[in-house]
C-alpha atoms as a PDB file:
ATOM      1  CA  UNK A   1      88.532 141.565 127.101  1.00  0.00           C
ATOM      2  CA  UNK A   2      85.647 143.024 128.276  1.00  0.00           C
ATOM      3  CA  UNK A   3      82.675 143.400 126.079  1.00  0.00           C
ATOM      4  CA  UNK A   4      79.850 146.194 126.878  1.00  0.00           C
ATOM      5  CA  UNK A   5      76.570 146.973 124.749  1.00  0.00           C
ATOM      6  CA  UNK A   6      74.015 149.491 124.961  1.00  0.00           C
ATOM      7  CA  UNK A   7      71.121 148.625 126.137  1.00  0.00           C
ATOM      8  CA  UNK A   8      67.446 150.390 124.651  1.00  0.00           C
ATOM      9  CA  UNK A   9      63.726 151.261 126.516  1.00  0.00           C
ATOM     10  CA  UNK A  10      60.369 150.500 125.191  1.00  0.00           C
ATOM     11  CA  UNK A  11      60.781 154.126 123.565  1.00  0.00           C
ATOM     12  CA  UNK A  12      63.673 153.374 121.640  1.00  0.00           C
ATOM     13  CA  UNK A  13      65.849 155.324 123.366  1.00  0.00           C
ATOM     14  CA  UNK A  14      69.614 154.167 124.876  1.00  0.00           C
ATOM     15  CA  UNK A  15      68.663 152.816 128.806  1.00  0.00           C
ATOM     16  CA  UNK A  16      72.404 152.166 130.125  1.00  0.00           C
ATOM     17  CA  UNK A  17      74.969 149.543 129.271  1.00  0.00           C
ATOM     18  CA  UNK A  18      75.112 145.814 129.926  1.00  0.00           C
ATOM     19  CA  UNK A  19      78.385 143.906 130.743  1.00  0.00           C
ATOM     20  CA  UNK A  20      77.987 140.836 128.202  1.00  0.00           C
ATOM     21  CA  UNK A  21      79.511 137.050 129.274  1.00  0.00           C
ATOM     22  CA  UNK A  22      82.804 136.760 127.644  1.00  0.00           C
ATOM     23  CA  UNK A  23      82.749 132.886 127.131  1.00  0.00           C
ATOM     24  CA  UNK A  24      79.950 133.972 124.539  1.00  0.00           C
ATOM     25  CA  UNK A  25      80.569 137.036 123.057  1.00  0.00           C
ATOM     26  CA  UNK A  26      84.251 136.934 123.469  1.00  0.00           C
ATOM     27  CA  UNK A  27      85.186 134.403 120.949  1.00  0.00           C
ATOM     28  CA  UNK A  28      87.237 134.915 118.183  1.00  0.00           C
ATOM     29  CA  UNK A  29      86.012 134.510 114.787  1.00  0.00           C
ATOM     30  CA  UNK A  30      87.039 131.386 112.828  1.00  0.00           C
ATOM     31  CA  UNK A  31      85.590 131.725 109.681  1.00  0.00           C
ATOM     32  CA  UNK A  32      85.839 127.801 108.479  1.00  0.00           C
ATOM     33  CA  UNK A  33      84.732 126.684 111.380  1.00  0.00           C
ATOM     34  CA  UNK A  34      81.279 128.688 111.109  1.00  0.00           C
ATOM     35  CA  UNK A  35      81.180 128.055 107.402  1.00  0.00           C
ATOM     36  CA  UNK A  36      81.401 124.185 107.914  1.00  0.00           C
ATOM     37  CA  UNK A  37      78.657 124.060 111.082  1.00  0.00           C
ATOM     38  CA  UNK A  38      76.494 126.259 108.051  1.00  0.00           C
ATOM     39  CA  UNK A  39      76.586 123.397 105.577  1.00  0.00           C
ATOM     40  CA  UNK A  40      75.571 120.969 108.069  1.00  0.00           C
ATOM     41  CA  UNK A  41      72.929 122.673 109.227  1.00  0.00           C
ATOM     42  CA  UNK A  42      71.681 123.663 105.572  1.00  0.00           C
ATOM     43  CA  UNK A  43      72.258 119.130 104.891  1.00  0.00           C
ATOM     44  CA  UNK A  44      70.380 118.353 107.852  1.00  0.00           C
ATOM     45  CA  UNK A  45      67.134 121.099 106.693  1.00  0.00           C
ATOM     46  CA  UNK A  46      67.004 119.904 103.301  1.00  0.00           C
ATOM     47  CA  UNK A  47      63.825 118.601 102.192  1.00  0.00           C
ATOM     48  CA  UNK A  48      63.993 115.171  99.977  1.00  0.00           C
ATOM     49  CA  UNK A  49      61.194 116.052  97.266  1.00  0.00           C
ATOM     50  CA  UNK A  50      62.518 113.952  94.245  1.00  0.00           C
ATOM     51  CA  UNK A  51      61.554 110.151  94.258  1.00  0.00           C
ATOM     52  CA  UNK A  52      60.711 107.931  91.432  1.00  0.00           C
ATOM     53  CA  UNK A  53      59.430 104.217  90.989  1.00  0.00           C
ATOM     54  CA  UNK A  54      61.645 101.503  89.943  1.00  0.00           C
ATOM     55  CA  UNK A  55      60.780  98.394  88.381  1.00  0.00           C
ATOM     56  CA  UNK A  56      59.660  96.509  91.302  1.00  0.00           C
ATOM     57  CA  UNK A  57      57.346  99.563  92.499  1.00  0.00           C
ATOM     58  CA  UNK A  58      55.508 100.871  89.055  1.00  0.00           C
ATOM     59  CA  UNK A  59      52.302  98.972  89.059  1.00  0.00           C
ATOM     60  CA  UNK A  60      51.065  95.922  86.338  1.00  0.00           C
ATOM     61  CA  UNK A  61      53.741  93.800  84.798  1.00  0.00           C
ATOM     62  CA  UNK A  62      52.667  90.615  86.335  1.00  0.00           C
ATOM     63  CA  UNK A  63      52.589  88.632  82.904  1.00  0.00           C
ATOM     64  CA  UNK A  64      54.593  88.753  80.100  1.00  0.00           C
ATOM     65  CA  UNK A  65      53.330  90.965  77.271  1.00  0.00           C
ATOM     66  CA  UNK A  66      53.228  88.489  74.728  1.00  0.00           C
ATOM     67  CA  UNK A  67      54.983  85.441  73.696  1.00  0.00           C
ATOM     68  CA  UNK A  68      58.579  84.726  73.467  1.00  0.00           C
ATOM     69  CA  UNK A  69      58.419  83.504  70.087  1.00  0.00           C
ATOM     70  CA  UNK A  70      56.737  83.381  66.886  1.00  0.00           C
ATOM     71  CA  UNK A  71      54.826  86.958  67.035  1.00  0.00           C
ATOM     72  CA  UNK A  72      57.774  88.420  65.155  1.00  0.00           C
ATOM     73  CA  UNK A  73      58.122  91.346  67.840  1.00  0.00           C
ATOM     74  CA  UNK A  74      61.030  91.701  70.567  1.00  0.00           C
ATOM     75  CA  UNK A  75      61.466  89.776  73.674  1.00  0.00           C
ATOM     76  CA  UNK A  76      60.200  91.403  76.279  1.00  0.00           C
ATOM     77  CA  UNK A  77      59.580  90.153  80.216  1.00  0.00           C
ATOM     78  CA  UNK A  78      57.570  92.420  81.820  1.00  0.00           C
ATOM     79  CA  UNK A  79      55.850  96.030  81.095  1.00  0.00           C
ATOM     80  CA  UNK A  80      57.873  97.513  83.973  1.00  0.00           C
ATOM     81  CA  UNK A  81      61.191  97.477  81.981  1.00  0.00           C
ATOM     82  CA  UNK A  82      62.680 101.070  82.506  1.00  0.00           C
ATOM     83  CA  UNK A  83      62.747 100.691  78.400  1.00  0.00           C
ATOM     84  CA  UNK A  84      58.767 100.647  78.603  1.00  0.00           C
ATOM     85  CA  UNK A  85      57.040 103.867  78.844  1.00  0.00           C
ATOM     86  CA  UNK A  86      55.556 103.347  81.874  1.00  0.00           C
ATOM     87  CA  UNK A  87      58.092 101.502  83.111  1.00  0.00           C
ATOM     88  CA  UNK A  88      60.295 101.750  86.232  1.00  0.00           C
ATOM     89  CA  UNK A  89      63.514 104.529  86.380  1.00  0.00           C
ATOM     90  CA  UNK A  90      66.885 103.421  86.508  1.00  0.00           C
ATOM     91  CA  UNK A  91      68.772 104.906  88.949  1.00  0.00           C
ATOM     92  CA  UNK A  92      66.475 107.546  89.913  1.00  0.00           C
ATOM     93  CA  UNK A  93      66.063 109.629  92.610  1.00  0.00           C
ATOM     94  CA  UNK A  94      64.125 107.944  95.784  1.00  0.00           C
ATOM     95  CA  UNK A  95      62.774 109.180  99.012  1.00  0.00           C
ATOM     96  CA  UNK A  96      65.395 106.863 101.421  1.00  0.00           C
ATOM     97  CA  UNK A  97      67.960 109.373 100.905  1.00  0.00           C
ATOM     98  CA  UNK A  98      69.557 110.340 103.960  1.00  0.00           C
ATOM     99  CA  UNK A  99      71.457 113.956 103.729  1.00  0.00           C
ATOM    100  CA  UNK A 100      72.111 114.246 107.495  1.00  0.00           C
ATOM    101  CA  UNK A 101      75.553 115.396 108.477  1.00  0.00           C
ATOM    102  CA  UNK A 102      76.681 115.238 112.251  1.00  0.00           C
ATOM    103  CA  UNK A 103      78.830 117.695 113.934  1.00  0.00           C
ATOM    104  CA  UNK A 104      79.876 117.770 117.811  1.00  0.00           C
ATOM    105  CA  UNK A 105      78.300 119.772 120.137  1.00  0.00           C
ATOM    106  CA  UNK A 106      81.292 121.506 121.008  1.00  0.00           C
ATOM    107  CA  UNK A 107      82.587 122.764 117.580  1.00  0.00           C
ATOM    108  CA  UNK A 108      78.605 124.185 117.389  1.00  0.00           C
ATOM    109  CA  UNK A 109      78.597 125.894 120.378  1.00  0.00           C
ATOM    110  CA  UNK A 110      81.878 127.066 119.607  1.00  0.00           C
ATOM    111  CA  UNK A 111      80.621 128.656 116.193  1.00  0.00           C
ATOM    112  CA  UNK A 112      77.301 129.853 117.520  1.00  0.00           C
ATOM    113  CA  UNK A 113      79.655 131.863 120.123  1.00  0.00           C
ATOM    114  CA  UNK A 114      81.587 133.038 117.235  1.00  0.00           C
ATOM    115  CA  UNK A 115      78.921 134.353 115.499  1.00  0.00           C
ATOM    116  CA  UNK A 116      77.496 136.077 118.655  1.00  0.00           C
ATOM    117  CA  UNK A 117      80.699 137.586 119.402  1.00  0.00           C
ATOM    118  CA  UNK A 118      81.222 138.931 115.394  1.00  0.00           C
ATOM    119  CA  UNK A 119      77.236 140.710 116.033  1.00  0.00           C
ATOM    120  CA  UNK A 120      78.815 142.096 119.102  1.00  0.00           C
ATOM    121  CA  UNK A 121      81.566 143.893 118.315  1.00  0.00           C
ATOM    122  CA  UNK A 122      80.285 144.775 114.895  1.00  0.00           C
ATOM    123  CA  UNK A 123      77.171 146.694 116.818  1.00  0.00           C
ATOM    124  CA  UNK A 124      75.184 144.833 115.185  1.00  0.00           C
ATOM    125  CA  UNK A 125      73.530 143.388 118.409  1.00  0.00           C
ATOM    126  CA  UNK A 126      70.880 145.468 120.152  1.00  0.00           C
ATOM    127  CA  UNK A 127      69.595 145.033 123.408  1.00  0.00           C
ATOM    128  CA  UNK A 128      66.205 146.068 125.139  1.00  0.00           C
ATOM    129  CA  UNK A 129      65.424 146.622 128.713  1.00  0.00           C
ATOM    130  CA  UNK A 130      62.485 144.370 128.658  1.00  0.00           C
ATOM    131  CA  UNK A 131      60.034 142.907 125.531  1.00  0.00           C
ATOM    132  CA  UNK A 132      56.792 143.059 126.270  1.00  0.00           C
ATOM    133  CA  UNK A 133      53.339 144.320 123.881  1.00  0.00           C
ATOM    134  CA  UNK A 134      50.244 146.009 125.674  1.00  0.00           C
ATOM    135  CA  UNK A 135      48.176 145.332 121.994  1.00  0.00           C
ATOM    136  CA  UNK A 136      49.858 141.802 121.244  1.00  0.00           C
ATOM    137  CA  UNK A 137      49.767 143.649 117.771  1.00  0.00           C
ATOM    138  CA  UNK A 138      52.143 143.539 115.181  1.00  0.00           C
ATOM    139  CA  UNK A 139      51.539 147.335 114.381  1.00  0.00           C
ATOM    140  CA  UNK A 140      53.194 147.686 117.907  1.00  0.00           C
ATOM    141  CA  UNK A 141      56.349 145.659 117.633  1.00  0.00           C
ATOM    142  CA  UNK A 142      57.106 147.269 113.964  1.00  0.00           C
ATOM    143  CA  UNK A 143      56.906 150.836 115.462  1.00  0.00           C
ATOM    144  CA  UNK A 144      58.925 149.864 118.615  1.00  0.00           C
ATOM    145  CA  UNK A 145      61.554 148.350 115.934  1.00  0.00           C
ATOM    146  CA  UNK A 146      61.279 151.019 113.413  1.00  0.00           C
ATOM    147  CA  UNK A 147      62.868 152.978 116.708  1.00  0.00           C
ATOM    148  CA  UNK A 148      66.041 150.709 117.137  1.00  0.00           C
ATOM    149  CA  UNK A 149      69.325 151.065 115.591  1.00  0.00           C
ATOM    150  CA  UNK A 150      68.763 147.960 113.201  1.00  0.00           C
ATOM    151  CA  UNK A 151      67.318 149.416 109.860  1.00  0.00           C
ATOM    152  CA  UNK A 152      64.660 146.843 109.850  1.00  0.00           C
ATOM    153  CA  UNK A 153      66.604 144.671 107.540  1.00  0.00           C
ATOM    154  CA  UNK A 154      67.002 140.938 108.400  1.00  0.00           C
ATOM    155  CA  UNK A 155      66.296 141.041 112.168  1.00  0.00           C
ATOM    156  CA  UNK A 156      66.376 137.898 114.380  1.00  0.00           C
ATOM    157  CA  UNK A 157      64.092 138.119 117.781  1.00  0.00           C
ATOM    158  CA  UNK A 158      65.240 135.988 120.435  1.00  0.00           C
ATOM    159  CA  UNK A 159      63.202 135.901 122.989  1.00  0.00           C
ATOM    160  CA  UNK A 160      64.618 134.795 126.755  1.00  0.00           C
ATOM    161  CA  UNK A 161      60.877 132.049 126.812  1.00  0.00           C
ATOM    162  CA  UNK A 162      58.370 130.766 124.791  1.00  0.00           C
ATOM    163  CA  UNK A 163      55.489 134.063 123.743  1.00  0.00           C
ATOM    164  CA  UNK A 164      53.329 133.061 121.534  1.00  0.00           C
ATOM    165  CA  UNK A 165      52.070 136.970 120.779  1.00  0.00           C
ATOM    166  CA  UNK A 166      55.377 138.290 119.933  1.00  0.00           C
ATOM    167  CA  UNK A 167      56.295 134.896 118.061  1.00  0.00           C
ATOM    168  CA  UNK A 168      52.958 135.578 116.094  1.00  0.00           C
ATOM    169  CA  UNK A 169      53.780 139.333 115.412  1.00  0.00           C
ATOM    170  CA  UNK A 170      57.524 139.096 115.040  1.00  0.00           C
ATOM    171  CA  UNK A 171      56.627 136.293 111.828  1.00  0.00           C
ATOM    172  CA  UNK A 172      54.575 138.596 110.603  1.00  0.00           C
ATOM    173  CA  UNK A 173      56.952 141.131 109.239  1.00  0.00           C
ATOM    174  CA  UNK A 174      58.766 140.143 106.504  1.00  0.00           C
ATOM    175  CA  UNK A 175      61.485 141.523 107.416  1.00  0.00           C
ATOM    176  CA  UNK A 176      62.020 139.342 111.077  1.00  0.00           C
ATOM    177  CA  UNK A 177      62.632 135.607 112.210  1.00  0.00           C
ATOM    178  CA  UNK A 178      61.510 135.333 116.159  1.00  0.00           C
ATOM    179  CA  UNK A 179      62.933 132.325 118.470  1.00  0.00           C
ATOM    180  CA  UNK A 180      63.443 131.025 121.708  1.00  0.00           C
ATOM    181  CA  UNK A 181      67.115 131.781 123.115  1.00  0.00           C
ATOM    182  CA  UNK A 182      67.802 128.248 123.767  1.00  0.00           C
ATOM    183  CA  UNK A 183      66.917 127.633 120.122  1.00  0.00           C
ATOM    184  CA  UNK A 184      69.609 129.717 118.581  1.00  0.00           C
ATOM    185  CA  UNK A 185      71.873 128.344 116.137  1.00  0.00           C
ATOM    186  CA  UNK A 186      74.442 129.200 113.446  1.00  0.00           C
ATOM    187  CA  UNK A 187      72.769 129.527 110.379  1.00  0.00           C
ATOM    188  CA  UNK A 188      69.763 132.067 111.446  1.00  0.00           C
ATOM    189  CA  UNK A 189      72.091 134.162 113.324  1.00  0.00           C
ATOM    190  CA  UNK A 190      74.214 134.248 109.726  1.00  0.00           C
ATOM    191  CA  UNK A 191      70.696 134.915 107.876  1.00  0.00           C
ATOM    192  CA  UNK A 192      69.779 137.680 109.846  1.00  0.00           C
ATOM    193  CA  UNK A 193      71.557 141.373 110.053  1.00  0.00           C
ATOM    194  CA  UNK A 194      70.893 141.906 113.137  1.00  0.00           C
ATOM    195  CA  UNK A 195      70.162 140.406 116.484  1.00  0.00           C
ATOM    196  CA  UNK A 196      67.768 141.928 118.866  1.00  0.00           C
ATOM    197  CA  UNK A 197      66.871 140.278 122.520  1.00  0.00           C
ATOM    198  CA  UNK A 198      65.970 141.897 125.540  1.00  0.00           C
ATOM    199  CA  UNK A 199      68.708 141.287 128.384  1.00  0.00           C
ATOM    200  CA  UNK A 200      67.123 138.167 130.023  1.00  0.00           C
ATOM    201  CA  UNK A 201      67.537 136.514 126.618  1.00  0.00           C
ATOM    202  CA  UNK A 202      71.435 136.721 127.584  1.00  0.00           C
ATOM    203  CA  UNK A 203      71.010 134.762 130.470  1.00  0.00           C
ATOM    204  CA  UNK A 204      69.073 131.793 129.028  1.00  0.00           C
ATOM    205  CA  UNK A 205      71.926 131.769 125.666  1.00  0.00           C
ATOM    206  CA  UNK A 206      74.660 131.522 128.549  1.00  0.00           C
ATOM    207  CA  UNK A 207      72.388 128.935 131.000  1.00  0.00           C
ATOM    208  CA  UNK A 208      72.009 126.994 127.417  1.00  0.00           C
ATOM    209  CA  UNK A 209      75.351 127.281 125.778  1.00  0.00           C
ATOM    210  CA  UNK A 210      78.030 127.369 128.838  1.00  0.00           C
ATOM    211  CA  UNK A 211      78.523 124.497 130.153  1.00  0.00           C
END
């Protein structure tokens, strides 16, 4: 099946039509699929904050508090018991965690094409003619979006190279996440609404993603 989008100007306004690659955006959804490439990526993101000491790391402890007999008081070994304020924590939470899930690179292409081809034919893709900024400003990009069919709610910018003044003013608005084409992946196209990318951003997703 053929899949055609409109494509917009610097103005805003509708330009022509662009014949997209159906390997892409031609993909039929499978919900599971996309929700289990989410979780990995959201496993492999996550941030281990939580560590404590246990008895071997808390500092002191080197001599036993006092003696084993004749004081009256409870044996005790070493200030570092977890029963010790002070002491180490039993079965805590440490830093060597590892919460990194692996998934082929075929299922994720497979999703990320899924997920393309749902933004699609939902028209929930927009295309421009060409990206550039005379200003570099942010002021610019908002107005040229504020002129798009995308409501300005949770937009992803992908970009067809690296740009490091429409990176700067696409993170800027609070509303927008800007990347590199041949960074896409599953879980920022879910984030986000709506995709924008000017055309030669459709060439670099099918040079990355196709093979």
């Amino acid at each position: 099946m053929s899949i055609s989008v409109k494509t917009y100007n610097s103005e805003g306004k509708e330009a022509g039509t662009m014949k997209l690659p159906e390997k892409i955006f031609g993909v039929e959804l499978n919900s599971d699929l996309v929700h289990r490439v989410m979780v990995l990526q959201q496993a492999n993101r996550r941030q281990i904050l939580a560590d404590t000491k246990g008895r071997g790391e808390v500092s002191g402890g080197g001599r036993k508090p006092w003696a084993q007999k004749h004081t009256g008081r409870a044996r005790h070994g070493s200030i570092r018991s977890p029963i010790w304020k002070g002491g180490g924590v039993t079965h805590g939470p440490s830093s060597e965690r590892n919460f990194v899930k692996k998934i082929n690179k075929k299922m994720r292409r497979k999703a990320l094409s899924m997920v393309l081809s749902a933004k699609a034919k939902g028209d929930l893709l927009v295309l421009l003619e060409d990206l550039k900024l005379e200003s570099g400003k942010t002021k610019e990009l908002a107005t040229l979006l504020r002129k798009l069919p995308c409501d300005n709610k949770r937009l992803l910018l992908v970009l067809p190279a690296m740009n490091q003044e429409l990176i700067h003013a696409g993170n800027n608005l609070a509303f927008a996440k800007t990347m590199q084409a041949r960074e896409l992946n599953v879980l920022d196209l879910v984030q986000a609404k709506y995709l924008v990318m000017p055309k030669d951003s459709v060439r670099v997703i099918e040079e990355t993603f196709v093979k």
